[in-house]
C-alpha atoms as a PDB file:
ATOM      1  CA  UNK A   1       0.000   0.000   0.000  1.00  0.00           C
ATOM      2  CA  UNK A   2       2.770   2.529   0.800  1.00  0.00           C
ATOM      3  CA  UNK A   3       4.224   1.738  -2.509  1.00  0.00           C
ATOM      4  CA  UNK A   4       1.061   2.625  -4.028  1.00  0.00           C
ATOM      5  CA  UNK A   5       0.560   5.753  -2.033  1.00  0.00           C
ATOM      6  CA  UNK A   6       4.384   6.958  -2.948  1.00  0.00           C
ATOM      7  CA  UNK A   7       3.692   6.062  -6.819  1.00  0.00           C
ATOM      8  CA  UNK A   8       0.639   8.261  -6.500  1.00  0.00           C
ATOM      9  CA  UNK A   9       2.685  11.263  -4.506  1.00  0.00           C
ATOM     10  CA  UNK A  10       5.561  10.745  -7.039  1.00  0.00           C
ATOM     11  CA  UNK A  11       3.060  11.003 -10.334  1.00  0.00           C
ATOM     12  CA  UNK A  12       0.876  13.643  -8.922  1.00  0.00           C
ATOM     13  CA  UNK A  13       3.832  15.725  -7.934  1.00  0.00           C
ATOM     14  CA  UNK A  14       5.665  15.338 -11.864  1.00  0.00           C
ATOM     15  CA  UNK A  15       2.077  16.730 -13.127  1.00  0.00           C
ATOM     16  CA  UNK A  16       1.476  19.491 -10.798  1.00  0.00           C
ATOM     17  CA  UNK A  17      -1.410  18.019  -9.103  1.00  0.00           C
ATOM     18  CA  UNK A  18      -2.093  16.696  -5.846  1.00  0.00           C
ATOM     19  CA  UNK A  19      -3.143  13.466  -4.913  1.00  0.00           C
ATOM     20  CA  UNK A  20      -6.430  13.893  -4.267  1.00  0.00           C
ATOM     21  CA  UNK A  21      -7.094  15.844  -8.070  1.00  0.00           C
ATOM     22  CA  UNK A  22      -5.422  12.385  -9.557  1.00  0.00           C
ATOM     23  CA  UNK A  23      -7.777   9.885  -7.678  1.00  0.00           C
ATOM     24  CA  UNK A  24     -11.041  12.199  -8.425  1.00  0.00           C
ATOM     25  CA  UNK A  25      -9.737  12.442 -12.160  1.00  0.00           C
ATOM     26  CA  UNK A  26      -8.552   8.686 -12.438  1.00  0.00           C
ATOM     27  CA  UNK A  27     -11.885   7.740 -10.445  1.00  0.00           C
ATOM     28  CA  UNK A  28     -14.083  10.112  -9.336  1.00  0.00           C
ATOM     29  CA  UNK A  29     -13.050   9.618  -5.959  1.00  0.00           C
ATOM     30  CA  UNK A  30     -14.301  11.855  -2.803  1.00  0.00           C
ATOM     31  CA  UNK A  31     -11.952  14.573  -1.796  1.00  0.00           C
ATOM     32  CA  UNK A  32     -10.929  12.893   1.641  1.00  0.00           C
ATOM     33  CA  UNK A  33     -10.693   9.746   0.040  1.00  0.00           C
ATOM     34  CA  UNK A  34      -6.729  10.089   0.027  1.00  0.00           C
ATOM     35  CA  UNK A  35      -6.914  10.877   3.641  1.00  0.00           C
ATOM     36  CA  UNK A  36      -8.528   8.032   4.250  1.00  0.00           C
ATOM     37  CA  UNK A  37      -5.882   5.932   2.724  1.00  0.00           C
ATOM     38  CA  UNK A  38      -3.016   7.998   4.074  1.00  0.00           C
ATOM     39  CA  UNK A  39      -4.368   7.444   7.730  1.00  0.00           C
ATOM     40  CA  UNK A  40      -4.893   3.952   7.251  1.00  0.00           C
ATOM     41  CA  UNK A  41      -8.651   4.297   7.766  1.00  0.00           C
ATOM     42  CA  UNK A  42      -9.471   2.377   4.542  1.00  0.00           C
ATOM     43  CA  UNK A  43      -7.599   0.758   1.365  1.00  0.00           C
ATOM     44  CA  UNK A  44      -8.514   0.616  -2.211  1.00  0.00           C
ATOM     45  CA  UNK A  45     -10.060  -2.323  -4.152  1.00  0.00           C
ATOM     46  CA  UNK A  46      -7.593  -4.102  -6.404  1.00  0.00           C
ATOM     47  CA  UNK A  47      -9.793  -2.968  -9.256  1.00  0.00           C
ATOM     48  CA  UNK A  48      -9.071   0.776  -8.188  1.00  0.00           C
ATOM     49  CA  UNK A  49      -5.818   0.274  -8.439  1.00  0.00           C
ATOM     50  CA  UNK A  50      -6.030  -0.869 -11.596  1.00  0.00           C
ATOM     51  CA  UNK A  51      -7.976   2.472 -12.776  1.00  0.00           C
ATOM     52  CA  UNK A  52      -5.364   4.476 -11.143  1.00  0.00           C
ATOM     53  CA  UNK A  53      -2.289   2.916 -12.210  1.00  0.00           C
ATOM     54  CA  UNK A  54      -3.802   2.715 -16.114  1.00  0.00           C
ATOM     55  CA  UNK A  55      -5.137   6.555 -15.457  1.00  0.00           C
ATOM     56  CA  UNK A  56      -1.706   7.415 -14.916  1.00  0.00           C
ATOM     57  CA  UNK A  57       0.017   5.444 -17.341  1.00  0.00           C
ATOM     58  CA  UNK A  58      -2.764   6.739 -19.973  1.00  0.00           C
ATOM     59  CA  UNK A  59      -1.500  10.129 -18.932  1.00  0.00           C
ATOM     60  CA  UNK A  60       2.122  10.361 -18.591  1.00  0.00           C
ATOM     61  CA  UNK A  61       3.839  13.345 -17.151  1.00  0.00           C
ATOM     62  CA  UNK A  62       5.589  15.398 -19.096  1.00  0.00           C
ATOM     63  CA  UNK A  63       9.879  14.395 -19.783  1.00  0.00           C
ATOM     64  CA  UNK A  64      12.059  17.002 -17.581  1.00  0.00           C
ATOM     65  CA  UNK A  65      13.597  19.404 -19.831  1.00  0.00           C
ATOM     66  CA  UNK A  66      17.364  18.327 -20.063  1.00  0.00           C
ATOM     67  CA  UNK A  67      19.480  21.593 -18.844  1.00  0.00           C
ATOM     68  CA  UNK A  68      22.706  22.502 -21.387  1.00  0.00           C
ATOM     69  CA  UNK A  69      26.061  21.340 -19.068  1.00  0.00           C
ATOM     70  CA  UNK A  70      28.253  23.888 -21.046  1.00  0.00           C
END
């Protein structure tokens, strides 16, 4: 689950989002909804996962713009 949670931080934060925008895009979740998983108060179905991992990978951040090392 923390893996999970950290691949959600990680994407949300290489789109300019936060986590709770990604899960109520990728599923229409309920704004405390990350809170809830955060906290340990509830968990996701495996089929949520699903949504959220293909939401993600059906909308990849954008590639870091490589910096000149002249």
């Amino acid at each position: 689950m923390e893996q999970f949670l950290d691949d959600i931080k990680t994407y949300a934060d290489a789109v300019g989002r936060s986590p709770q925008h990604i899960l109520r895009q990728a599923v229409g979740a309920s704004w405390s909804q990350w809170a809830a998983w955060a906290d340990g108060q509830s968990s996701p179905t495996l089929n949520t996962v699903d949504k959220i991992r293909k939401y993600m990978a059906d909308n990849p951040a954008p590639a870091p713009i490589a910096e000149d090392a002249a």
